[in-house]
PDB file of N, CA and C in Angstrom:
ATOM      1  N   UNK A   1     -12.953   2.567 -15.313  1.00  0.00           N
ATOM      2  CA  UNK A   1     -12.832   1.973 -14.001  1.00  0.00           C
ATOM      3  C   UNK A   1     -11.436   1.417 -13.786  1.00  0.00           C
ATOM      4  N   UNK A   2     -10.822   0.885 -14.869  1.00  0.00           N
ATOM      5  CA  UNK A   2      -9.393  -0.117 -14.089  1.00  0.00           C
ATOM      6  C   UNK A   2      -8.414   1.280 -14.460  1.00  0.00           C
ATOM      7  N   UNK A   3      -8.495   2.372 -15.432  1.00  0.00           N
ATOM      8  CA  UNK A   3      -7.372   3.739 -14.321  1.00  0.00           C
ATOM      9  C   UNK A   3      -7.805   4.160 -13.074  1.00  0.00           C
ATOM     10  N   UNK A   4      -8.919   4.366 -12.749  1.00  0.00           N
ATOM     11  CA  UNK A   4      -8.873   4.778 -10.924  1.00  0.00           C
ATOM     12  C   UNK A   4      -8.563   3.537 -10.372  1.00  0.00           C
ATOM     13  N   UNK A   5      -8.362   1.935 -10.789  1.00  0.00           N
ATOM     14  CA  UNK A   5      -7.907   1.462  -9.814  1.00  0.00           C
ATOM     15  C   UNK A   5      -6.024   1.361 -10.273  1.00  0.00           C
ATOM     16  N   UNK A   6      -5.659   1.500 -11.579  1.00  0.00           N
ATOM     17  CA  UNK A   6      -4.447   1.273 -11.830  1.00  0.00           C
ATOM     18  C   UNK A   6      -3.514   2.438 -11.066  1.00  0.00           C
ATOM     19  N   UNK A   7      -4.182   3.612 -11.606  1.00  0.00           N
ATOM     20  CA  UNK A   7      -3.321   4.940 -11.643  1.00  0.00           C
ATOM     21  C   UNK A   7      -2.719   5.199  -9.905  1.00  0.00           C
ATOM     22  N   UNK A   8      -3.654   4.868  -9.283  1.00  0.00           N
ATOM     23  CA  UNK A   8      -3.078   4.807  -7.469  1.00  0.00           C
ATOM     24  C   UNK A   8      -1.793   3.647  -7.314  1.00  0.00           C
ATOM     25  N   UNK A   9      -2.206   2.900  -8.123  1.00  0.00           N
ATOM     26  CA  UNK A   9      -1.154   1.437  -7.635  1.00  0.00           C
ATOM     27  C   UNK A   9       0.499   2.021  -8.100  1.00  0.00           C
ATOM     28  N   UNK A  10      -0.024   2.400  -9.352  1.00  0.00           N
ATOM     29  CA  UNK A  10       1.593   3.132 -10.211  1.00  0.00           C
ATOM     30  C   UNK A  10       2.039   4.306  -9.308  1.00  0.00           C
ATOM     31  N   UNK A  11       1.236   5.021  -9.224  1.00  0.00           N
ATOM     32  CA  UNK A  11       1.250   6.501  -8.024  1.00  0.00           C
ATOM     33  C   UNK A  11       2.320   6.265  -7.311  1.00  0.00           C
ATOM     34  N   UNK A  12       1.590   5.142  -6.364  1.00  0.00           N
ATOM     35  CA  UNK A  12       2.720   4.612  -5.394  1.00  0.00           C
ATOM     36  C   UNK A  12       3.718   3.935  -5.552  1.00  0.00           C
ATOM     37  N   UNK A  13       3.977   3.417  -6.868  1.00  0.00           N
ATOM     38  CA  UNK A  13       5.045   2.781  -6.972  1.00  0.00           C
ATOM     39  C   UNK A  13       6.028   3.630  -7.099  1.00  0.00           C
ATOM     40  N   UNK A  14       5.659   5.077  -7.963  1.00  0.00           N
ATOM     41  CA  UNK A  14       6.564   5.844  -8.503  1.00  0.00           C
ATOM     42  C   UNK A  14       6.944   7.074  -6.956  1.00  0.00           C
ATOM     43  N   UNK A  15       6.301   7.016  -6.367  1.00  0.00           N
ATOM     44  CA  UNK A  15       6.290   8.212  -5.072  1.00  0.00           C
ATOM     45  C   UNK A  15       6.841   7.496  -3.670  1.00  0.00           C
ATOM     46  N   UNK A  16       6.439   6.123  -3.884  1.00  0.00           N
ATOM     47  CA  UNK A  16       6.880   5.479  -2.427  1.00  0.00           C
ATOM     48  C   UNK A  16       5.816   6.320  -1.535  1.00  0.00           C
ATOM     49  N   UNK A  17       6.964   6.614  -0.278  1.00  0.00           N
ATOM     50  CA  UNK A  17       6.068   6.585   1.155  1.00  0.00           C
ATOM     51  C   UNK A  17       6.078   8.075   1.253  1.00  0.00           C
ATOM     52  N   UNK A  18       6.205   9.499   0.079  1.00  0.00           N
ATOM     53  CA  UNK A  18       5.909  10.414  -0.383  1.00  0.00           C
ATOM     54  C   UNK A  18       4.490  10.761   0.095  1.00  0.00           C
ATOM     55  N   UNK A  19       3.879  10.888   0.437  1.00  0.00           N
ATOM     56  CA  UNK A  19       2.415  11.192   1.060  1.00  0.00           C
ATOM     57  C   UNK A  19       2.011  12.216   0.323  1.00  0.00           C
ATOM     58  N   UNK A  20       2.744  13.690   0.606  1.00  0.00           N
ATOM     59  CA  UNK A  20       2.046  14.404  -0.366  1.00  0.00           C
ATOM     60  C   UNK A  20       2.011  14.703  -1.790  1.00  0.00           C
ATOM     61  N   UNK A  21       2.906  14.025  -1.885  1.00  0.00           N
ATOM     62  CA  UNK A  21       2.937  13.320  -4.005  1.00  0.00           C
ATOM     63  C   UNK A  21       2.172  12.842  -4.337  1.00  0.00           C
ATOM     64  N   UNK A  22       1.255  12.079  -3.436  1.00  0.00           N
ATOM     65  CA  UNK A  22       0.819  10.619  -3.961  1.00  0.00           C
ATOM     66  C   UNK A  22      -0.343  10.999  -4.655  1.00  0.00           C
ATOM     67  N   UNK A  23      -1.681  12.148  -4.201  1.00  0.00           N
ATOM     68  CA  UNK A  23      -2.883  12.115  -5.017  1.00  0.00           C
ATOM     69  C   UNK A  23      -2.021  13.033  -6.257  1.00  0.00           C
ATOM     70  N   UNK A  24      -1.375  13.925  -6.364  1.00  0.00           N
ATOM     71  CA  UNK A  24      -1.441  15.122  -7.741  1.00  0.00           C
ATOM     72  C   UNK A  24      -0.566  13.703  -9.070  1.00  0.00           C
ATOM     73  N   UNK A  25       0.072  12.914  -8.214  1.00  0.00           N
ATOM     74  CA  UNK A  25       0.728  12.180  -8.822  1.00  0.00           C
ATOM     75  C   UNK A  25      -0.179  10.737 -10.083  1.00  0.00           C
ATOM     76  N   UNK A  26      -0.857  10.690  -8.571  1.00  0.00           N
ATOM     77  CA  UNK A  26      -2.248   9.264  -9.410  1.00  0.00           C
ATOM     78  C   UNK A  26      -2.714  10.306  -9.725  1.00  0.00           C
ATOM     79  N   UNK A  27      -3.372  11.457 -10.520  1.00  0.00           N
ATOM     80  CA  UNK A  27      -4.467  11.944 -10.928  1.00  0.00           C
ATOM     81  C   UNK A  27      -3.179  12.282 -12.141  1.00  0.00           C
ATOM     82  N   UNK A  28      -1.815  12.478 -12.198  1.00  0.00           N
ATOM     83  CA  UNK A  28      -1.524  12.752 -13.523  1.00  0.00           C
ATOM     84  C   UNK A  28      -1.490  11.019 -14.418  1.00  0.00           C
ATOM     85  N   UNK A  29      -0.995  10.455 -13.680  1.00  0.00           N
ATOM     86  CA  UNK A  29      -0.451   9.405 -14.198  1.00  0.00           C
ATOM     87  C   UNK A  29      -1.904   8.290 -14.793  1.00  0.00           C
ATOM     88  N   UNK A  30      -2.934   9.310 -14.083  1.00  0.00           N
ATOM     89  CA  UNK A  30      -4.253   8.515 -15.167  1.00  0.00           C
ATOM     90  C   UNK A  30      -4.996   8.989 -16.154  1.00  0.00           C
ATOM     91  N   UNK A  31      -4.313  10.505 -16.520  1.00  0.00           N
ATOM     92  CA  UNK A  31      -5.041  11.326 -17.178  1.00  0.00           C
ATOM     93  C   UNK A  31      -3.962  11.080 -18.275  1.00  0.00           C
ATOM     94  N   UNK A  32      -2.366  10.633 -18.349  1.00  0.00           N
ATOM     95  CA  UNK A  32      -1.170  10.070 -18.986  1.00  0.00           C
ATOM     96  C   UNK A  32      -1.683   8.832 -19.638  1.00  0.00           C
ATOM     97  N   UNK A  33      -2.561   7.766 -18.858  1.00  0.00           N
ATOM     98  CA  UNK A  33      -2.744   6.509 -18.906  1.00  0.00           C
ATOM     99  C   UNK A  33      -3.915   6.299 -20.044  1.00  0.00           C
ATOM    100  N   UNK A  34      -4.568   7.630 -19.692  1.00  0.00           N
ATOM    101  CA  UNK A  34      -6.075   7.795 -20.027  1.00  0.00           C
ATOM    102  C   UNK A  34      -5.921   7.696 -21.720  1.00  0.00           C
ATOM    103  N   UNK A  35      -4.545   9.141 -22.033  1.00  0.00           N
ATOM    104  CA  UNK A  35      -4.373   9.996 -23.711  1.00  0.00           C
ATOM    105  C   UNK A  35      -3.590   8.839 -23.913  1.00  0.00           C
ATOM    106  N   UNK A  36      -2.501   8.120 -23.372  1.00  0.00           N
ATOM    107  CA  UNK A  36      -2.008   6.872 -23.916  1.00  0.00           C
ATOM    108  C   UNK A  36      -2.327   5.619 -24.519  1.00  0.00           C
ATOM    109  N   UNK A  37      -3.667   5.587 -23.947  1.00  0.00           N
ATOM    110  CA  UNK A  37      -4.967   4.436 -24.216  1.00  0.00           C
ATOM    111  C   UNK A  37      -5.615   4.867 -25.342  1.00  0.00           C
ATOM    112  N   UNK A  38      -5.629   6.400 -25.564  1.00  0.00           N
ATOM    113  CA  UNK A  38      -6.598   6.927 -26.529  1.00  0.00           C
ATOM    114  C   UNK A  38      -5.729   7.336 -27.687  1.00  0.00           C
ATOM    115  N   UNK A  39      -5.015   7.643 -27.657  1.00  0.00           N
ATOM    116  CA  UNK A  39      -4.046   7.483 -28.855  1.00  0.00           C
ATOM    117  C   UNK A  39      -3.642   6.012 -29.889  1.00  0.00           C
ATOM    118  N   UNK A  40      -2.999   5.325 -28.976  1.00  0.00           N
ATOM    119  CA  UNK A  40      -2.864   4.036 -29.046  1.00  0.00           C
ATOM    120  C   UNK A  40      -3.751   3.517 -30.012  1.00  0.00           C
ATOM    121  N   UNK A  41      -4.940   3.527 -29.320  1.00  0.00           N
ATOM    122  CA  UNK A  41      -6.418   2.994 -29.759  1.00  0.00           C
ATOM    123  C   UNK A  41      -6.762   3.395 -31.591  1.00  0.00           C
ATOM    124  N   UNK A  42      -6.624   5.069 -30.987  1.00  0.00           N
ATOM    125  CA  UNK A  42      -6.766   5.444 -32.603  1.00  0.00           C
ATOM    126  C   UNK A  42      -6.158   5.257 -33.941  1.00  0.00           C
ATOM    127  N   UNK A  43      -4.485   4.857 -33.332  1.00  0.00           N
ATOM    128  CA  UNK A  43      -3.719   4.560 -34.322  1.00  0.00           C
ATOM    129  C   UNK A  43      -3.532   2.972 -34.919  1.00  0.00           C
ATOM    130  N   UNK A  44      -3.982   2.159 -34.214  1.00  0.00           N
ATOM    131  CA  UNK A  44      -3.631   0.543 -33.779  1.00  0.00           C
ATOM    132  C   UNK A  44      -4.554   0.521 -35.316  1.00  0.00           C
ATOM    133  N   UNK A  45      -5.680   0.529 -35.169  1.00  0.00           N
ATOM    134  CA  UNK A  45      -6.684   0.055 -36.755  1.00  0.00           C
ATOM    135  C   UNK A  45      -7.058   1.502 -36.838  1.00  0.00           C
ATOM    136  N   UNK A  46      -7.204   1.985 -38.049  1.00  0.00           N
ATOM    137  CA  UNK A  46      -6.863   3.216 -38.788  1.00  0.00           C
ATOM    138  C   UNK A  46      -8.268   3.798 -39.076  1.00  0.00           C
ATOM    139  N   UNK A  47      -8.705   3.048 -39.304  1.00  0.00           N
ATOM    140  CA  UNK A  47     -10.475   3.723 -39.917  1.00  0.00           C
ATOM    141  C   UNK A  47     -11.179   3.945 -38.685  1.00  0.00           C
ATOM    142  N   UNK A  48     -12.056   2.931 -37.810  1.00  0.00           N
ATOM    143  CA  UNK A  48     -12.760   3.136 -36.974  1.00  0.00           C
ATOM    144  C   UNK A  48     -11.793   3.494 -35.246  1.00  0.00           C
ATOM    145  N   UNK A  49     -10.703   2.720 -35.259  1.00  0.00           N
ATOM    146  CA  UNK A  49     -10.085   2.816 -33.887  1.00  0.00           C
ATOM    147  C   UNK A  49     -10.305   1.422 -32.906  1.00  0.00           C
ATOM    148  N   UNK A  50     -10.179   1.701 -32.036  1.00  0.00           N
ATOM    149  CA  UNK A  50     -10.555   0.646 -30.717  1.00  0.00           C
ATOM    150  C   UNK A  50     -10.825   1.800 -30.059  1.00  0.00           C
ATOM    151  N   UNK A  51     -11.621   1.438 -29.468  1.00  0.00           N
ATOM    152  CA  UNK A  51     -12.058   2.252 -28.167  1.00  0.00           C
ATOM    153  C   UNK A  51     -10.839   2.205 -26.882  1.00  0.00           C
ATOM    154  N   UNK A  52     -11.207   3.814 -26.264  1.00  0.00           N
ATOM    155  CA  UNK A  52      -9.646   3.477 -25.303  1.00  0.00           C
ATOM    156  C   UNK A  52     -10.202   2.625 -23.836  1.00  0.00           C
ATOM    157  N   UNK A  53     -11.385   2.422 -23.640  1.00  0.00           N
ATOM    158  CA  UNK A  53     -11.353   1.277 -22.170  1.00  0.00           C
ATOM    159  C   UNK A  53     -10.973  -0.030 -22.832  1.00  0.00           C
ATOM    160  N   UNK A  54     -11.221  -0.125 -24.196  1.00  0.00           N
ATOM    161  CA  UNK A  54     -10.197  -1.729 -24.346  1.00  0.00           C
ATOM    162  C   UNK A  54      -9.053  -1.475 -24.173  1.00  0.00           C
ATOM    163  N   UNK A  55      -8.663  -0.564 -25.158  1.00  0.00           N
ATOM    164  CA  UNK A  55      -6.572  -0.669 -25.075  1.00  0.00           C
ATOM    165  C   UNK A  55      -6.306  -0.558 -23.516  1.00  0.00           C
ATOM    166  N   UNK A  56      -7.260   0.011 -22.521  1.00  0.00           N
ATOM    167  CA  UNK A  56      -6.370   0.642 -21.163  1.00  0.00           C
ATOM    168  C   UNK A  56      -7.131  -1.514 -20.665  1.00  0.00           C
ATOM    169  N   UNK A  57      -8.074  -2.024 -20.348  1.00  0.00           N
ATOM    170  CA  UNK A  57      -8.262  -2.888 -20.364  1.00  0.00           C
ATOM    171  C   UNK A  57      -6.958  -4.108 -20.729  1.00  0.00           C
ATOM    172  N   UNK A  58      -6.791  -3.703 -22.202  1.00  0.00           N
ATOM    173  CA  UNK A  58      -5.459  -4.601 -22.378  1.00  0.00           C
ATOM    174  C   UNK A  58      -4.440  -4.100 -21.587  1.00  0.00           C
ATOM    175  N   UNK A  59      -3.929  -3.301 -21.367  1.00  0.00           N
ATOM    176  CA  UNK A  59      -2.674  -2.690 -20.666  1.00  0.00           C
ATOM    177  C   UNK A  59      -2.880  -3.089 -18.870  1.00  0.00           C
ATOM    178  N   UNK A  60      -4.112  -3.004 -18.784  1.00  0.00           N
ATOM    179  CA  UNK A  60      -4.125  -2.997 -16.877  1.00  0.00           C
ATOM    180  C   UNK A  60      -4.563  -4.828 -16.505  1.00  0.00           C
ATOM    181  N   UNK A  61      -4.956  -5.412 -17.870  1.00  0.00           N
ATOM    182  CA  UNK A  61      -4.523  -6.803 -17.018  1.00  0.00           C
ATOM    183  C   UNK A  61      -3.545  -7.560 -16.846  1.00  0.00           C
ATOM    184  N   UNK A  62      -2.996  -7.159 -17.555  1.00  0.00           N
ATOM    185  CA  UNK A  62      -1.059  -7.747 -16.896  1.00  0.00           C
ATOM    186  C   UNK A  62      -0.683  -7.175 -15.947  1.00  0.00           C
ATOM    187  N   UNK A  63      -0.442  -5.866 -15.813  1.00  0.00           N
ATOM    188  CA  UNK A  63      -0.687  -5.314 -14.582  1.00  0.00           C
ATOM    189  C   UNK A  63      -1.361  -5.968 -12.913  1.00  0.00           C
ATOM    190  N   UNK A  64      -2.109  -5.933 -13.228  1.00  0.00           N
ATOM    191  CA  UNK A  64      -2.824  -6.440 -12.160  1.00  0.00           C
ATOM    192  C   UNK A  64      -2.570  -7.783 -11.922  1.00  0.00           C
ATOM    193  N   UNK A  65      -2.162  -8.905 -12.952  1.00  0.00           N
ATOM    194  CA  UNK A  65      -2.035 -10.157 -12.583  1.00  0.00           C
ATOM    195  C   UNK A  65      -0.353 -10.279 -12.153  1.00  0.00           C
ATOM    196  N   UNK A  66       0.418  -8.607 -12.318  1.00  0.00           N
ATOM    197  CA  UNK A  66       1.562  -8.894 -11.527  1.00  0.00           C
ATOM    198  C   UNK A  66       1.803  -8.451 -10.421  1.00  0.00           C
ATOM    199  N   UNK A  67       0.707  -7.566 -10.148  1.00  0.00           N
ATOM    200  CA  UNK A  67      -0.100  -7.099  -8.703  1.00  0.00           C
ATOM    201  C   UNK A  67      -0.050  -8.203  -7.514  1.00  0.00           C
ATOM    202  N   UNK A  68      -0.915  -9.038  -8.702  1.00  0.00           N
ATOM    203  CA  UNK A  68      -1.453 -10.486  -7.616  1.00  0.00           C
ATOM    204  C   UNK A  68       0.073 -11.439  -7.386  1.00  0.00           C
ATOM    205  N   UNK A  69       0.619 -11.476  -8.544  1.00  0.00           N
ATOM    206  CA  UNK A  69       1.554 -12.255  -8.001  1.00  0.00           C
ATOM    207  C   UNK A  69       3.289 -11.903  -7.365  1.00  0.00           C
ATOM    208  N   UNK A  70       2.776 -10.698  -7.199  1.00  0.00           N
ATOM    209  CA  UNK A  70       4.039  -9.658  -5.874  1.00  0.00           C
ATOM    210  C   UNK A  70       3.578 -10.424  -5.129  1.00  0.00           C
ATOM    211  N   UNK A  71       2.256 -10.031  -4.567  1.00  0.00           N
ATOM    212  CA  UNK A  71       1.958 -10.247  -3.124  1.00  0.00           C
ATOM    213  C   UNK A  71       1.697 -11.638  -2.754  1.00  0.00           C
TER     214      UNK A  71
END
């Protein structure tokens, strides 16, 4: 759940007022977000892993709390 809400926010950061960039762009940049989380995860503790909605979890709440405090 927090890449379909992250991956649009970055989308647009990276495309601006690009319109037709903007979906092929959020659909790479969460499927990027997605293997980045899942990699991460696997390598961080060696035997079992972390699961990747924590690591993307850790990564998208800073994010978002600098979301909140742009605006």
């Amino acid at each position: 759940m927090v890449i379909g809400l992250m991956s649009p926010h970055i989308a647009k950061a990276l495309v601006g007022h690009r319109n037709q960039m903007y979906i092929p762009i959020a659909i790479l940049v969460g499927g990027w977000l997605l293997l980045f989380a899942d990699t991460l995860g696997q390598h961080l503790i060696e035997p079992n892993g972390i699961p990747a909605g924590i690591v993307v979890s850790i990564i998208g709440a800073p994010y978002f709390i600098y979301l909140l405090m742009k605006k």
